[in-house]
Protein backbone atom coordinates (compact mmCIF):
# COMPACT_ATOMS: atom_id res chain seq x y z
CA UNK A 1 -0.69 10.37 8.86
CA UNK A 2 2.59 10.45 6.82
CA UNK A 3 3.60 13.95 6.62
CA UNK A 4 3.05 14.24 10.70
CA UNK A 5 4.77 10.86 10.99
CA UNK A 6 7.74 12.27 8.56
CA UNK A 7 7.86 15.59 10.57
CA UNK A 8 7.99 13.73 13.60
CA UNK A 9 10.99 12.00 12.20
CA UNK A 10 12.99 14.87 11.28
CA UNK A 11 12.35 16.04 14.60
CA UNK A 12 13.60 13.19 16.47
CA UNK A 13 16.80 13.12 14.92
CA UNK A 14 17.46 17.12 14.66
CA UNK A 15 16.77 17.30 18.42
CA UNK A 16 15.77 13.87 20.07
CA UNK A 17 17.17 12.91 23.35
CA UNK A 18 20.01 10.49 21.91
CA UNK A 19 22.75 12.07 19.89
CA UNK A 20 22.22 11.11 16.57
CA UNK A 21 24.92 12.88 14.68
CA UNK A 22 25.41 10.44 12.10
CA UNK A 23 21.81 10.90 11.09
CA UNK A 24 21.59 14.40 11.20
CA UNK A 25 23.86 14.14 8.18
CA UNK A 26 21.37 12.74 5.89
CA UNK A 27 18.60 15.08 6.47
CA UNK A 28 20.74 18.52 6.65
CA UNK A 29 19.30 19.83 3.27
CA UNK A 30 15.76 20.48 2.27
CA UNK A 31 15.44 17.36 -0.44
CA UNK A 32 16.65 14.99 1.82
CA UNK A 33 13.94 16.25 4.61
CA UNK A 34 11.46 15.72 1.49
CA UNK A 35 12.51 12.27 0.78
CA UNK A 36 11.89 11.41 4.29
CA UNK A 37 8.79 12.51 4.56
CA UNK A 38 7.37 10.81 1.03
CA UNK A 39 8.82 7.71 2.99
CA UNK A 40 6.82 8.01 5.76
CA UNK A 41 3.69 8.51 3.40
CA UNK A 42 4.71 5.66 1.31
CA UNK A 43 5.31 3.75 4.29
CA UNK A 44 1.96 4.72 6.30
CA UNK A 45 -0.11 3.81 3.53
CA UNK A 46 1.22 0.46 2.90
CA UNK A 47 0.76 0.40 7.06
CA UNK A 48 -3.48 0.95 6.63
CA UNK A 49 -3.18 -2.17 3.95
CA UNK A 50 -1.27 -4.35 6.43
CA UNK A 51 -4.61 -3.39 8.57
CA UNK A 52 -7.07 -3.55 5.80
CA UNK A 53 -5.59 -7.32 4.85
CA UNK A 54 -5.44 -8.46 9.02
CA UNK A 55 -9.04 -7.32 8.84
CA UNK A 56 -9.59 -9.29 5.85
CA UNK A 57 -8.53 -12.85 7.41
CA UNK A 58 -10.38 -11.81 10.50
CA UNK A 59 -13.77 -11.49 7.88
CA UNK A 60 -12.34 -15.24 6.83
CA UNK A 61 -12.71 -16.67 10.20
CA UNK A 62 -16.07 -15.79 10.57
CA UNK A 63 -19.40 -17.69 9.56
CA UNK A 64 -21.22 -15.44 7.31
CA UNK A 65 -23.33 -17.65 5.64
CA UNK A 66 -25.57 -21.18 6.73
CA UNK A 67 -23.95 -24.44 6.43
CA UNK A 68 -24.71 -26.15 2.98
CA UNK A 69 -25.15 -29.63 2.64
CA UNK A 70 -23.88 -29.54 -1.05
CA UNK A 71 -27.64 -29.98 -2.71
CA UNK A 72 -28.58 -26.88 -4.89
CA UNK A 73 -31.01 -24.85 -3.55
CA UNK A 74 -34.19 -23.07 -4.91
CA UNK A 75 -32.75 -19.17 -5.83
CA UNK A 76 -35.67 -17.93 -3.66
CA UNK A 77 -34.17 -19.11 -0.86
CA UNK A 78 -31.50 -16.19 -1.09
CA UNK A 79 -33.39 -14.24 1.15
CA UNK A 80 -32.45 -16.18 3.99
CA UNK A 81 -28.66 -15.93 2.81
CA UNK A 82 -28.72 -11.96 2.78
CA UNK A 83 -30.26 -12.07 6.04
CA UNK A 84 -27.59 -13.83 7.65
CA UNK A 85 -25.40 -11.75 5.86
CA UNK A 86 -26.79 -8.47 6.81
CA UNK A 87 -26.73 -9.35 11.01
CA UNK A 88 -22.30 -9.84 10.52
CA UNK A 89 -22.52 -6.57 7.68
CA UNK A 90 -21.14 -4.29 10.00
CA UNK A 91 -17.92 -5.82 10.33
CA UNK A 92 -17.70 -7.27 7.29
CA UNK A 93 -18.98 -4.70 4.71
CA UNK A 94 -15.35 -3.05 3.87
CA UNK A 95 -14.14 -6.32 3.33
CA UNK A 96 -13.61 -7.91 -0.36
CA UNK A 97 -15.24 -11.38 0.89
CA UNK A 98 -18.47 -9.43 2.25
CA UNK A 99 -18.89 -7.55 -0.87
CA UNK A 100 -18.27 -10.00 -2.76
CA UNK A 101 -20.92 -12.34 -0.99
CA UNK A 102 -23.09 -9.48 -1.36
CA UNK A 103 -22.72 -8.61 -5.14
CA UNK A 104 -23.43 -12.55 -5.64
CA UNK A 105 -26.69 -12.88 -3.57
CA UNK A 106 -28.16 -9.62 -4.83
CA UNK A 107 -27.47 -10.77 -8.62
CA UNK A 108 -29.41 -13.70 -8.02
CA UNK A 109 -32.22 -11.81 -6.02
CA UNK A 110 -32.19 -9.42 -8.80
CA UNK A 111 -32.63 -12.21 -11.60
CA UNK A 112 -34.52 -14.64 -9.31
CA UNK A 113 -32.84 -17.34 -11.21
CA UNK A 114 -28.61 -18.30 -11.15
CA UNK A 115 -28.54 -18.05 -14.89
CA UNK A 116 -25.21 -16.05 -15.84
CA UNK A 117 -23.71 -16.96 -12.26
CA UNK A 118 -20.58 -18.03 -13.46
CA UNK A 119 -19.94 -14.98 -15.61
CA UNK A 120 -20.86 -12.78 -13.01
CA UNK A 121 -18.61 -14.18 -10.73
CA UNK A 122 -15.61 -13.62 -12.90
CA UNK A 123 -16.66 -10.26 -13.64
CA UNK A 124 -16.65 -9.66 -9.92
CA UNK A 125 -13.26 -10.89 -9.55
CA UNK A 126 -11.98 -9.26 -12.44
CA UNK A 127 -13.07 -5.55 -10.83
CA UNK A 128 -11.75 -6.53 -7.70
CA UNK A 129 -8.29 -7.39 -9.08
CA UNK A 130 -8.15 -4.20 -10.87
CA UNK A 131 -9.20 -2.40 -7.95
CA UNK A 132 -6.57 -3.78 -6.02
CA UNK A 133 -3.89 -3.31 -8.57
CA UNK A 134 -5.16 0.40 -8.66
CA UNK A 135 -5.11 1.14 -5.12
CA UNK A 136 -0.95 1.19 -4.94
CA UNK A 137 -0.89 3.94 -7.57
CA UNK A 138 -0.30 6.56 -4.66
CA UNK A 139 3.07 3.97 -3.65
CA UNK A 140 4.29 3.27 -7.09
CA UNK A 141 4.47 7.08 -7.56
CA UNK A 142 6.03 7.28 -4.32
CA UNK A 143 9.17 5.09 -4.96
CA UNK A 144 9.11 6.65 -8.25
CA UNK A 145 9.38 9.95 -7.17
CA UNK A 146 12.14 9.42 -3.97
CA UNK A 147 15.25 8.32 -6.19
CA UNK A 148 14.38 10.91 -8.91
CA UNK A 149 14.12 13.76 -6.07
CA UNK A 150 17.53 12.36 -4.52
CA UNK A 151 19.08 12.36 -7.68
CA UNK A 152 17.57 15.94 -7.75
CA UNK A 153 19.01 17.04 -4.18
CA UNK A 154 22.73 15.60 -6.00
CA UNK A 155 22.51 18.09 -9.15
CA UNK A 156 21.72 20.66 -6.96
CA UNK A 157 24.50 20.06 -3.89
CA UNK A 158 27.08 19.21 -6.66
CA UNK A 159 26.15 23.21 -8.15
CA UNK A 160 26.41 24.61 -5.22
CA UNK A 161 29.48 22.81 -4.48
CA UNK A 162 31.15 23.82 -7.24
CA UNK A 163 29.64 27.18 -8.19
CA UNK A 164 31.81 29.99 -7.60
CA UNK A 165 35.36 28.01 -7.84
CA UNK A 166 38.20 28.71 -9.58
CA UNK A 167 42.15 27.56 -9.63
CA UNK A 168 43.28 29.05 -6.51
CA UNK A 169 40.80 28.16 -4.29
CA UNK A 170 40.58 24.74 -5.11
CA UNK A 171 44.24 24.60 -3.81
CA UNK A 172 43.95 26.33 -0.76
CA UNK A 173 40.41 24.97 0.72
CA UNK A 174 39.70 21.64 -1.48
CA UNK A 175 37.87 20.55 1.62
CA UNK A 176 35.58 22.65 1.37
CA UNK A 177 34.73 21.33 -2.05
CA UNK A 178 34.65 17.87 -1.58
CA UNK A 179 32.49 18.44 1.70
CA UNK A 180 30.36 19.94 -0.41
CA UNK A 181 30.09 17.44 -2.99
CA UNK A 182 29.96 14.46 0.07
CA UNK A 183 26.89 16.38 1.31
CA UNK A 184 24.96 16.12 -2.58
CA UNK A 185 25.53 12.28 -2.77
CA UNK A 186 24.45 11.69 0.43
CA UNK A 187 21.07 12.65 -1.11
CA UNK A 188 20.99 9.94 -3.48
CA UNK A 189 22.44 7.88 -1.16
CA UNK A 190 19.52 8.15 1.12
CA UNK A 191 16.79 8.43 -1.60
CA UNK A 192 17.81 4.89 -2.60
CA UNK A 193 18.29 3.26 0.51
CA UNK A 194 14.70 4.19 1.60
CA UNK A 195 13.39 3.28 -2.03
CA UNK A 196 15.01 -0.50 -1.42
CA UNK A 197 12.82 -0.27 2.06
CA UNK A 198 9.58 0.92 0.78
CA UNK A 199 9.57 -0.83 -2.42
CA UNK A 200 9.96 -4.35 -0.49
CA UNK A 201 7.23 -4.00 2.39
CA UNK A 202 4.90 -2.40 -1.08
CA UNK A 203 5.87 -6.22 -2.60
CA UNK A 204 5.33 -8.10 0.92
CA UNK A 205 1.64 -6.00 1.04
CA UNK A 206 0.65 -6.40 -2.19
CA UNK A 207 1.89 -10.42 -2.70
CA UNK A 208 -0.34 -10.84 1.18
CA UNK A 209 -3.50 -8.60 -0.19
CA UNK A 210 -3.40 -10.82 -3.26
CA UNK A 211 -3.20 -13.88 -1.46
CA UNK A 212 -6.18 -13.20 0.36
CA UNK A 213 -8.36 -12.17 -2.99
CA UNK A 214 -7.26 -15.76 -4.02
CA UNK A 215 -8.86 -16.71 -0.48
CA UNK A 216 -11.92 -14.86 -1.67
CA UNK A 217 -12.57 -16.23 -4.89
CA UNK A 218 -11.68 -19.85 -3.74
CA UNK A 219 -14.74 -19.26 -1.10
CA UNK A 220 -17.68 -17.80 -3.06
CA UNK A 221 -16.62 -20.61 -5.97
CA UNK A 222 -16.96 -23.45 -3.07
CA UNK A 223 -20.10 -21.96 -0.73
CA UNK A 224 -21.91 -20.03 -3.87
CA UNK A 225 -21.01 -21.18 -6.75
CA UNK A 226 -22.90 -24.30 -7.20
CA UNK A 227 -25.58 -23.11 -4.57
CA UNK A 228 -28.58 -22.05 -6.42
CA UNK A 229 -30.35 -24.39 -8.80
């Protein structure tokens, strides 16, 4: 959905209802068109992990497993857990806290015993920290790549601005020089404010996805961890 949503965009302000003149400026050459639309990538992907971690707390309001009254169980009694767990899966499958749950009760199934628990719970939250750390490669490489390519646009306006000019003409149209060379920064210019935007919702997304892994571990150490004899 980001290169429609950064088409979109473009179109709006090139020819929208409201004049917009003092946007037009900024996406008049071909980089700065490209910068916007890596923004709107950048910025629709961090949008589906806004939705992916609102799902998440959802998942954390439900009652996925049976109350405990604190006494370790027999591990055959897992069964019953997974079946509880399997008639809320369809929500809560895509979540971290239902696979998590489920990793946990099928390693105990698997071993019929809770021997190696502990490790196997820190493996599991190991993998999912990585996995979350790995998922924002697509916007790291995004705000790298939106100052470079603005940068990019300003080598190439300030050549073309300059290209061609020689003694006389620079005194009789120097406007049409430093036009030139106003149009190239405006590239950076641009490429940098929308880096400053998408880099700070990336930090608000990542610190609140995070923050709800901590919410994970914190609940399979409390309802699972001491569970099983």
């Amino acid at each position: 959905i980001g290169i429609p949503s950064g088409l979109g965009s473009l179109w709006v302000v090139n020819h929208g209802p409201f004049d917009t003149a003092a946007l037009k400026r900024y996406v008049e050459h071909p980089v700065e068109q490209a910068v916007v639309i890596l923004f709107c990538c950048c910025m629709s992907a961090l949008l589906l992990k806004l939705l992916a971690c609102m799902k998440e707390r959802v998942t954390h309001a439900r009652k996925l497993l049976p109350s405990w009254d604190g006494k370790p169980i027999p591990a055959a009694d897992v069964k019953q857990l997974q079946q509880a767990l399997t008639l809320v899966w369809d929500r809560v499958g895509k979540t971290y806290l239902g696979r998590r749950i489920a990793n946990i009760l099928n390693f105990v199934e698997s071993r019929g015993s809770a021997n190696d628990l502990d490790d196997q719970m820190r493996s599991l939250a190991d993998t999912d920290g990585m996995a979350v750390d790995s998922s924002y490669a697509l916007m790291r490489f995004l705000n790298w790549s939106m100052p470079i390519l603005g940068f990019l646009g300003t080598v190439l306006g300030i050549t073309a601005a300059i290209s061609g000019v020689d003694p006389k003409m620079l005194e009789e149209n120097l406007g049409h020089v430093t036009g030139g060379l106003s149009e190239a920064f405006d590239t950076t210019a641009l490429a940098l404010g929308l880096t400053m935007i998408s880099m700070f919702v990336n930090y608000l997304v990542e610190k609140l996805e995070l923050g709800l892994l901590e919410q994970v571990d914190q609940y399979v150490d409390a309802e699972l961890g001491h569970r099983f004899a």
